[in-house]
C-alpha atoms as a PDB file:
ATOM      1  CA  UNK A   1     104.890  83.133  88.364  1.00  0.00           C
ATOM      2  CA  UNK A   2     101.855  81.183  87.987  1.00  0.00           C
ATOM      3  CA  UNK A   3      98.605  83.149  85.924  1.00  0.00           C
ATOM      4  CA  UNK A   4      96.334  82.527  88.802  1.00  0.00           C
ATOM      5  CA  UNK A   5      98.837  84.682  90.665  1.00  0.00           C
ATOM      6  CA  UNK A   6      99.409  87.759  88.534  1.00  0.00           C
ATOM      7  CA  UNK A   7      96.059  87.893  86.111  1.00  0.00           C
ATOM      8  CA  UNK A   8      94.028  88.227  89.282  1.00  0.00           C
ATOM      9  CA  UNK A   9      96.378  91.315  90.601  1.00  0.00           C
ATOM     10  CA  UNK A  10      96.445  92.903  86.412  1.00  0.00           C
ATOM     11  CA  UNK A  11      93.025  92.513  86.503  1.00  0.00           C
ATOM     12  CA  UNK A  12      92.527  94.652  89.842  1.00  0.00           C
ATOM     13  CA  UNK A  13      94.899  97.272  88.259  1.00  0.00           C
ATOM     14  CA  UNK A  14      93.726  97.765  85.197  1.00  0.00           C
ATOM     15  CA  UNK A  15      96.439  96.049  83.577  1.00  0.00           C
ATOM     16  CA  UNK A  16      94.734  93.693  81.574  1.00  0.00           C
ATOM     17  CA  UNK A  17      95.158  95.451  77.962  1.00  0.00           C
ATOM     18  CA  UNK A  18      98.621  95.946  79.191  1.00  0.00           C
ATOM     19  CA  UNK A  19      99.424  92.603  79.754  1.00  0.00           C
ATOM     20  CA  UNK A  20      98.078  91.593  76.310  1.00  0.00           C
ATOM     21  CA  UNK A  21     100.288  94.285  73.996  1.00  0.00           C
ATOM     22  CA  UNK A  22     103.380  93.215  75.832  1.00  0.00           C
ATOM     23  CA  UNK A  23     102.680  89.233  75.221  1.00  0.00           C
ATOM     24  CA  UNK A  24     101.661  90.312  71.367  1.00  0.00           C
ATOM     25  CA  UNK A  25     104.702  92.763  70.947  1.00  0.00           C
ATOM     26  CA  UNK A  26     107.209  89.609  72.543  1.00  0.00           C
ATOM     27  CA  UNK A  27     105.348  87.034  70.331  1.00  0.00           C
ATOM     28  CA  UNK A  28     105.255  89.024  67.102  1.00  0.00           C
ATOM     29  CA  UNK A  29     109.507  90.357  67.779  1.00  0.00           C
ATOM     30  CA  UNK A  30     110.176  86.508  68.145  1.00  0.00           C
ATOM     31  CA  UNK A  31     108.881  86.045  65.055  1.00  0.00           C
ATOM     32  CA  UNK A  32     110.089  88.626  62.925  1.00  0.00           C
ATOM     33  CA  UNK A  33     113.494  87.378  64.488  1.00  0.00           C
ATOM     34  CA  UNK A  34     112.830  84.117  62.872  1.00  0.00           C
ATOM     35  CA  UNK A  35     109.561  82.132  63.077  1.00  0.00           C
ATOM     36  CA  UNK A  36     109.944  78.439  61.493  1.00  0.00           C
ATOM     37  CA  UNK A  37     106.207  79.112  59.766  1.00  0.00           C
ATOM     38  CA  UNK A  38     103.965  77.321  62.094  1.00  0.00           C
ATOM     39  CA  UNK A  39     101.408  79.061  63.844  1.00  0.00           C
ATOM     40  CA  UNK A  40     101.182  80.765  66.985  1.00  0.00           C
ATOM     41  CA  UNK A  41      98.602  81.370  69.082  1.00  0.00           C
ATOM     42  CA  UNK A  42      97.971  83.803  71.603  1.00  0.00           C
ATOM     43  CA  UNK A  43      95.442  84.369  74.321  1.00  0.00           C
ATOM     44  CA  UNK A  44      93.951  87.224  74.939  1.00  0.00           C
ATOM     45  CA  UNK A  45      91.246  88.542  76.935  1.00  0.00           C
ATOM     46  CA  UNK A  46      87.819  89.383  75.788  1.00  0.00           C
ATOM     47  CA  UNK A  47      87.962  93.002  77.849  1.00  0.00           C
ATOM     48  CA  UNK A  48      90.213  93.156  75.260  1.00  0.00           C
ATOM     49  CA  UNK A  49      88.936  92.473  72.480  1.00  0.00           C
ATOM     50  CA  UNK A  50      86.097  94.653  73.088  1.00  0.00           C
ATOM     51  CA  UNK A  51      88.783  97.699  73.612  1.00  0.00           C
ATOM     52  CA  UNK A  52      88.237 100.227  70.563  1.00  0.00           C
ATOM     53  CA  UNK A  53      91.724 101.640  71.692  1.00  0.00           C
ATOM     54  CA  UNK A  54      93.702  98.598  72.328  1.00  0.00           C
ATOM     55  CA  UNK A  55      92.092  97.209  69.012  1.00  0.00           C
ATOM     56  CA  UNK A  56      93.684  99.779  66.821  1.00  0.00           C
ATOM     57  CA  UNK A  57      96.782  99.544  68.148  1.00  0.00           C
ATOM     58  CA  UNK A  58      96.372  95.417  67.452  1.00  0.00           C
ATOM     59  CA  UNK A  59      95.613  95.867  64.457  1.00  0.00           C
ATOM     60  CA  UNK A  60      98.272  98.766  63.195  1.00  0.00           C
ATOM     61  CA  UNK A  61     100.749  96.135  64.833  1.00  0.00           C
ATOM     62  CA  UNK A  62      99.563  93.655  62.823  1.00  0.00           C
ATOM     63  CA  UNK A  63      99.636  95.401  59.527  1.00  0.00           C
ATOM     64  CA  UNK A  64     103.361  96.970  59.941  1.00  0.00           C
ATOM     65  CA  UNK A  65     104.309  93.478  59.986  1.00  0.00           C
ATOM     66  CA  UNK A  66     102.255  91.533  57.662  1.00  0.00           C
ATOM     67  CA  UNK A  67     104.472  88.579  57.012  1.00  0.00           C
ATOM     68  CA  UNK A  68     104.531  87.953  61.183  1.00  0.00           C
ATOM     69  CA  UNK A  69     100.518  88.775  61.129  1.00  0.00           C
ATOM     70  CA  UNK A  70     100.085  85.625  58.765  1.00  0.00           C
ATOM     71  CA  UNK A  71     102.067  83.216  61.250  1.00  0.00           C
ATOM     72  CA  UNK A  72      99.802  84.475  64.278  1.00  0.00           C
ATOM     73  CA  UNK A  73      96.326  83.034  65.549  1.00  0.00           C
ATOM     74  CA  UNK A  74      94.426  85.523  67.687  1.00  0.00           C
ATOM     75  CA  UNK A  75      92.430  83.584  70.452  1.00  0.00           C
ATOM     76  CA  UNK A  76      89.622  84.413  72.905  1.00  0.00           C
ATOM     77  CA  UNK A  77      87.813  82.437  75.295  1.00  0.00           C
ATOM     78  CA  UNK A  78      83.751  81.250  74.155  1.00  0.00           C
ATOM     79  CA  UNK A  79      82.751  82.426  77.630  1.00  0.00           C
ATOM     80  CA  UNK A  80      83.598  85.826  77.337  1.00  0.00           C
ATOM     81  CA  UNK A  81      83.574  86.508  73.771  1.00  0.00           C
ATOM     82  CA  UNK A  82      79.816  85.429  73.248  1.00  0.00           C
ATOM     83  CA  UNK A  83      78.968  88.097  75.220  1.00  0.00           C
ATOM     84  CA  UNK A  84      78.388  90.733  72.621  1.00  0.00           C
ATOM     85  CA  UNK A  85      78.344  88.847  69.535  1.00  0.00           C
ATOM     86  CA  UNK A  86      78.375  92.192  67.136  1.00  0.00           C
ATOM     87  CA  UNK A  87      81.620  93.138  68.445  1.00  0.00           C
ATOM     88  CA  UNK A  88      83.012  89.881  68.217  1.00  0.00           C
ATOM     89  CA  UNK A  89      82.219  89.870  64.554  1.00  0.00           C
ATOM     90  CA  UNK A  90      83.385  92.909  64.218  1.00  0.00           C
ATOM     91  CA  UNK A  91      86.929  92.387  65.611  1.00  0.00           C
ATOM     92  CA  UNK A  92      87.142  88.999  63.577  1.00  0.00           C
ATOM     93  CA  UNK A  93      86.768  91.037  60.563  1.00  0.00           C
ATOM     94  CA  UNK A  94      89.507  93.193  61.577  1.00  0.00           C
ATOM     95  CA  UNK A  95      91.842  90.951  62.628  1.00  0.00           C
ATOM     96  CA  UNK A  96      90.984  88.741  59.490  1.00  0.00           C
ATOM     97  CA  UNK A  97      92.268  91.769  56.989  1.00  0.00           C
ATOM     98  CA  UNK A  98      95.309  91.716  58.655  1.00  0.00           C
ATOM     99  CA  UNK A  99      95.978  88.528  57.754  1.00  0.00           C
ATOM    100  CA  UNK A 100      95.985  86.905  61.055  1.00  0.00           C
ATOM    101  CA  UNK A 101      94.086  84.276  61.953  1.00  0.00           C
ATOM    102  CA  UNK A 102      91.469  83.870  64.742  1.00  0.00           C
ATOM    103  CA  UNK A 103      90.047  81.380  67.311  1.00  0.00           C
ATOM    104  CA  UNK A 104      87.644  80.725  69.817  1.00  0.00           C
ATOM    105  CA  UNK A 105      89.540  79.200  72.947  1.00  0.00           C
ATOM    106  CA  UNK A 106      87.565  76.450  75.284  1.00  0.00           C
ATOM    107  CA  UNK A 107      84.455  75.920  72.611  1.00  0.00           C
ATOM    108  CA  UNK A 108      81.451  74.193  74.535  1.00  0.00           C
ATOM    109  CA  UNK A 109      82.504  75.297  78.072  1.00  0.00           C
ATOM    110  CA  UNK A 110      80.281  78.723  78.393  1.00  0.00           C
ATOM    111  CA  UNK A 111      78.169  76.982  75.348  1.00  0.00           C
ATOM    112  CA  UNK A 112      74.740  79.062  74.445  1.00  0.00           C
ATOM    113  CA  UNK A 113      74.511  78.239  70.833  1.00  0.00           C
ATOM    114  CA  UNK A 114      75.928  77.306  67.553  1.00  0.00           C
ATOM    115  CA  UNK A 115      74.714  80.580  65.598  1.00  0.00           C
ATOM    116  CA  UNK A 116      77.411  82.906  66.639  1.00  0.00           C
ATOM    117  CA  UNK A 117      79.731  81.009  64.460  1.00  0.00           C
ATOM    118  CA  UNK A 118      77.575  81.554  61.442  1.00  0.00           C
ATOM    119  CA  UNK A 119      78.073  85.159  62.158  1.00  0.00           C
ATOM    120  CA  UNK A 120      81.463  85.406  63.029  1.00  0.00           C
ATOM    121  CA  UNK A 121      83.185  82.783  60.433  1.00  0.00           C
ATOM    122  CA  UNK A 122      86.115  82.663  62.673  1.00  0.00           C
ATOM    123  CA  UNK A 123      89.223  80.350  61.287  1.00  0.00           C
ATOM    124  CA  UNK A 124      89.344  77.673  64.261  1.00  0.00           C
ATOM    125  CA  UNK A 125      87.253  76.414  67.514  1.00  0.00           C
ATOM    126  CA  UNK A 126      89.539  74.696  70.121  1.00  0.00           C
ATOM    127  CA  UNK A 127      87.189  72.310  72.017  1.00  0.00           C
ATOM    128  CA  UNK A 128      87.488  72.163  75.803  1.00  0.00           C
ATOM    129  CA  UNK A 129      89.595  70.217  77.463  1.00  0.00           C
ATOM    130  CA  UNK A 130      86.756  68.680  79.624  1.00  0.00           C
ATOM    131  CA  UNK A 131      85.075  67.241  76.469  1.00  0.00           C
ATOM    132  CA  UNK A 132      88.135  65.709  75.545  1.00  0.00           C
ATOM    133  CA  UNK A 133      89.822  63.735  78.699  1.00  0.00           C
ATOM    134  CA  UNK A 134      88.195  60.735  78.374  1.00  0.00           C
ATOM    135  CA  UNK A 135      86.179  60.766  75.085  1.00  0.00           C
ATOM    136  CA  UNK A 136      86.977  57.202  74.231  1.00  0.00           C
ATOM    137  CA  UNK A 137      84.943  56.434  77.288  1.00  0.00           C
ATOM    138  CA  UNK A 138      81.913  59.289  76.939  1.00  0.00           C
ATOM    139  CA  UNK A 139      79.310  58.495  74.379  1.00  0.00           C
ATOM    140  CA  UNK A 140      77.870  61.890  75.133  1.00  0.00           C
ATOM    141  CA  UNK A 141      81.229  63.391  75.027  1.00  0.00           C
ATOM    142  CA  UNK A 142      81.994  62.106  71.531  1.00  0.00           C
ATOM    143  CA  UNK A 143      78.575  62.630  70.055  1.00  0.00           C
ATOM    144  CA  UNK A 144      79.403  66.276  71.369  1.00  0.00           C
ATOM    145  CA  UNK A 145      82.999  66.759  70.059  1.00  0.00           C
ATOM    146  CA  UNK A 146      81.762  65.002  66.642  1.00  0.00           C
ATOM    147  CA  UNK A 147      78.279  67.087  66.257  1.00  0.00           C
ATOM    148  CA  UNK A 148      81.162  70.214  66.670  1.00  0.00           C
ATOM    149  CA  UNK A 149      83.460  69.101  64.220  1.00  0.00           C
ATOM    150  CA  UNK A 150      80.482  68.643  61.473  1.00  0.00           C
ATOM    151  CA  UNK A 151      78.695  72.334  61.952  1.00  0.00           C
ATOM    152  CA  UNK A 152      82.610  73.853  62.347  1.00  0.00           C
ATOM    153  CA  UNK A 153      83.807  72.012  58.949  1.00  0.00           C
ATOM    154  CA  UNK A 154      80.495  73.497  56.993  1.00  0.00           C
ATOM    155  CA  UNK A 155      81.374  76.661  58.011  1.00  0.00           C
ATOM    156  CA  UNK A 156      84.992  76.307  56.770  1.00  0.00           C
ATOM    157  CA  UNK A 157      86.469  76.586  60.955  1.00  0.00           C
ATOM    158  CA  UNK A 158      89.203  74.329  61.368  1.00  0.00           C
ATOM    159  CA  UNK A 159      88.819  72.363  65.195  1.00  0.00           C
ATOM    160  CA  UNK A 160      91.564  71.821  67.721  1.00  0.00           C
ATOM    161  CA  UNK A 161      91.005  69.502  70.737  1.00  0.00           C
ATOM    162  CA  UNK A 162      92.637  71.005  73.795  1.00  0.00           C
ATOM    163  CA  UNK A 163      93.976  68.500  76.728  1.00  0.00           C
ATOM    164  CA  UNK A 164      94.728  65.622  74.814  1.00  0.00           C
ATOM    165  CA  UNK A 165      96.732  62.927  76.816  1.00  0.00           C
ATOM    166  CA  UNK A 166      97.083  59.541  75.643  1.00  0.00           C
ATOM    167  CA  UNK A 167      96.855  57.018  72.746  1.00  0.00           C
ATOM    168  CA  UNK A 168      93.216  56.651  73.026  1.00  0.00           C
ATOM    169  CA  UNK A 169      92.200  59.653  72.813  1.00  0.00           C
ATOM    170  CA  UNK A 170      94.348  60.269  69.741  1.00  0.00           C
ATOM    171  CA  UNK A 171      93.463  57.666  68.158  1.00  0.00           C
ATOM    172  CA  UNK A 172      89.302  58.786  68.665  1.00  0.00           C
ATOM    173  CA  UNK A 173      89.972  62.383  67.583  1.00  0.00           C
ATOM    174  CA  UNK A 174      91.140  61.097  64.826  1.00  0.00           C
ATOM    175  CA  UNK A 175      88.397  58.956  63.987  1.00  0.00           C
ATOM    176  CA  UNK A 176      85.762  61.674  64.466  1.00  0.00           C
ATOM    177  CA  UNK A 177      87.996  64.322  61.763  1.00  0.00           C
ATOM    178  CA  UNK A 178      89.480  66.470  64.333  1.00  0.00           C
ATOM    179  CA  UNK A 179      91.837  68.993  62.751  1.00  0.00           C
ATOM    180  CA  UNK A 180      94.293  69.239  65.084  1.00  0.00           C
ATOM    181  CA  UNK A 181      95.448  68.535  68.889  1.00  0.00           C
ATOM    182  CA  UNK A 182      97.082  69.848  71.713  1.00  0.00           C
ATOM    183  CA  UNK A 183      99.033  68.186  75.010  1.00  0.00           C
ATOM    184  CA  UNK A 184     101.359  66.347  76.926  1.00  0.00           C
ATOM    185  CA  UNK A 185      99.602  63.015  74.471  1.00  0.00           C
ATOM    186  CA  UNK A 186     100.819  65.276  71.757  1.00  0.00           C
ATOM    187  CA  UNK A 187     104.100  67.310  72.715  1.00  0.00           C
ATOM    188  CA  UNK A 188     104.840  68.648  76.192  1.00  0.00           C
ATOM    189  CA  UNK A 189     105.193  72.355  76.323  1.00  0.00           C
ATOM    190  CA  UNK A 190     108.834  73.955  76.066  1.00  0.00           C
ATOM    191  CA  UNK A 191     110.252  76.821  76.171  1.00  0.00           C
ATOM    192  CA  UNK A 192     110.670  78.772  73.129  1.00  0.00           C
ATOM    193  CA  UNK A 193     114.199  79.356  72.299  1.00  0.00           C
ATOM    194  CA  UNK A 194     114.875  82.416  70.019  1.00  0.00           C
END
């Protein structure tokens, strides 16, 4: 079932904090079962985030299991997680002494300022896609994605470009220092086998 389908009908049920322990209880059972070491990440929503009861029960997950909490990368979207940057720190901070890891999903789509990640010292920024499709072509694009990776590598963030699909834009990224990529240019998503 497509997102667009059933986020819009958890969201008018009040299902949203729902949705988000059962995709973090089936991620983190995966990889107690067996995760090869790399990284996940996982979405979740920034009503969540800003949940006082849904963050305690993230975070007691997170420390019964600390050997799965080191493998996982907690991720919000910029747009709604710059909202209230106080609470944002404050759930980094929590997450952070579980072990886990956290992100900042589509950086420089809801863009306000650089500050917040002075504040928050989260562990990686994955740029937006629409920065990234045809950087080898945008000067203001590149200036953008490379001014990003500069300010995020000073503060110790690692950056992940998001929609990258072809050679060229590989070979950029690269050029400019980018940590790490995602996409079909990359590795076309699969399903994961347990």
């Amino acid at each position: 079932i497509p997102a667009g389908i059933f986020i819009p009908m958890a969201k008018r049920l009040g299902l949203i904090q729902a949705l988000d322990k059962l995709v973090v209880s089936e991620v983190m059972a995966r990889l107690a079962k067996g995760g090869d070491g790399v990284p996940v990440a996982v979405n979740l929503f920034p009503t969540s985030i800003v949940d006082p009861a849904f963050n305690d029960w993230l975070v007691a997950e997170l420390n019964g299991q600390p050997a799965v909490a080191r493998q996982l990368i907690l991720e919000v979207s910029e747009y709604g997680a710059v909202e209230d940057v106080g609470r944002l720190k404050d759930w980094v901070d929590r997450i952070r002494a579980t072990g886990a890891k956290t992100s900042i999903d589509h950086f420089g789509k809801g863009f306000s300022s650089f500050g917040y990640l002075c504040d928050t010292r989260i562990d990686y920024l994955k740029i937006d896609g629409s920065f990234i499709s045809d950087i080898q072509d945008n000067r203001d694009h590149r200036f953008f994605v490379e001014s990003v990776i500069k300010i995020a590598h000073s503060l110790d963030i690692r950056v992940v470009a998001e929609t990258v699909e072809n050679d060229k834009e590989i070979e950029t990224l690269s050029k400019l220092g980018m940590d790490a990529m995602m996409g079909y240019g990359i590795k076309p998503p699969a399903k994961w086998e347990t």
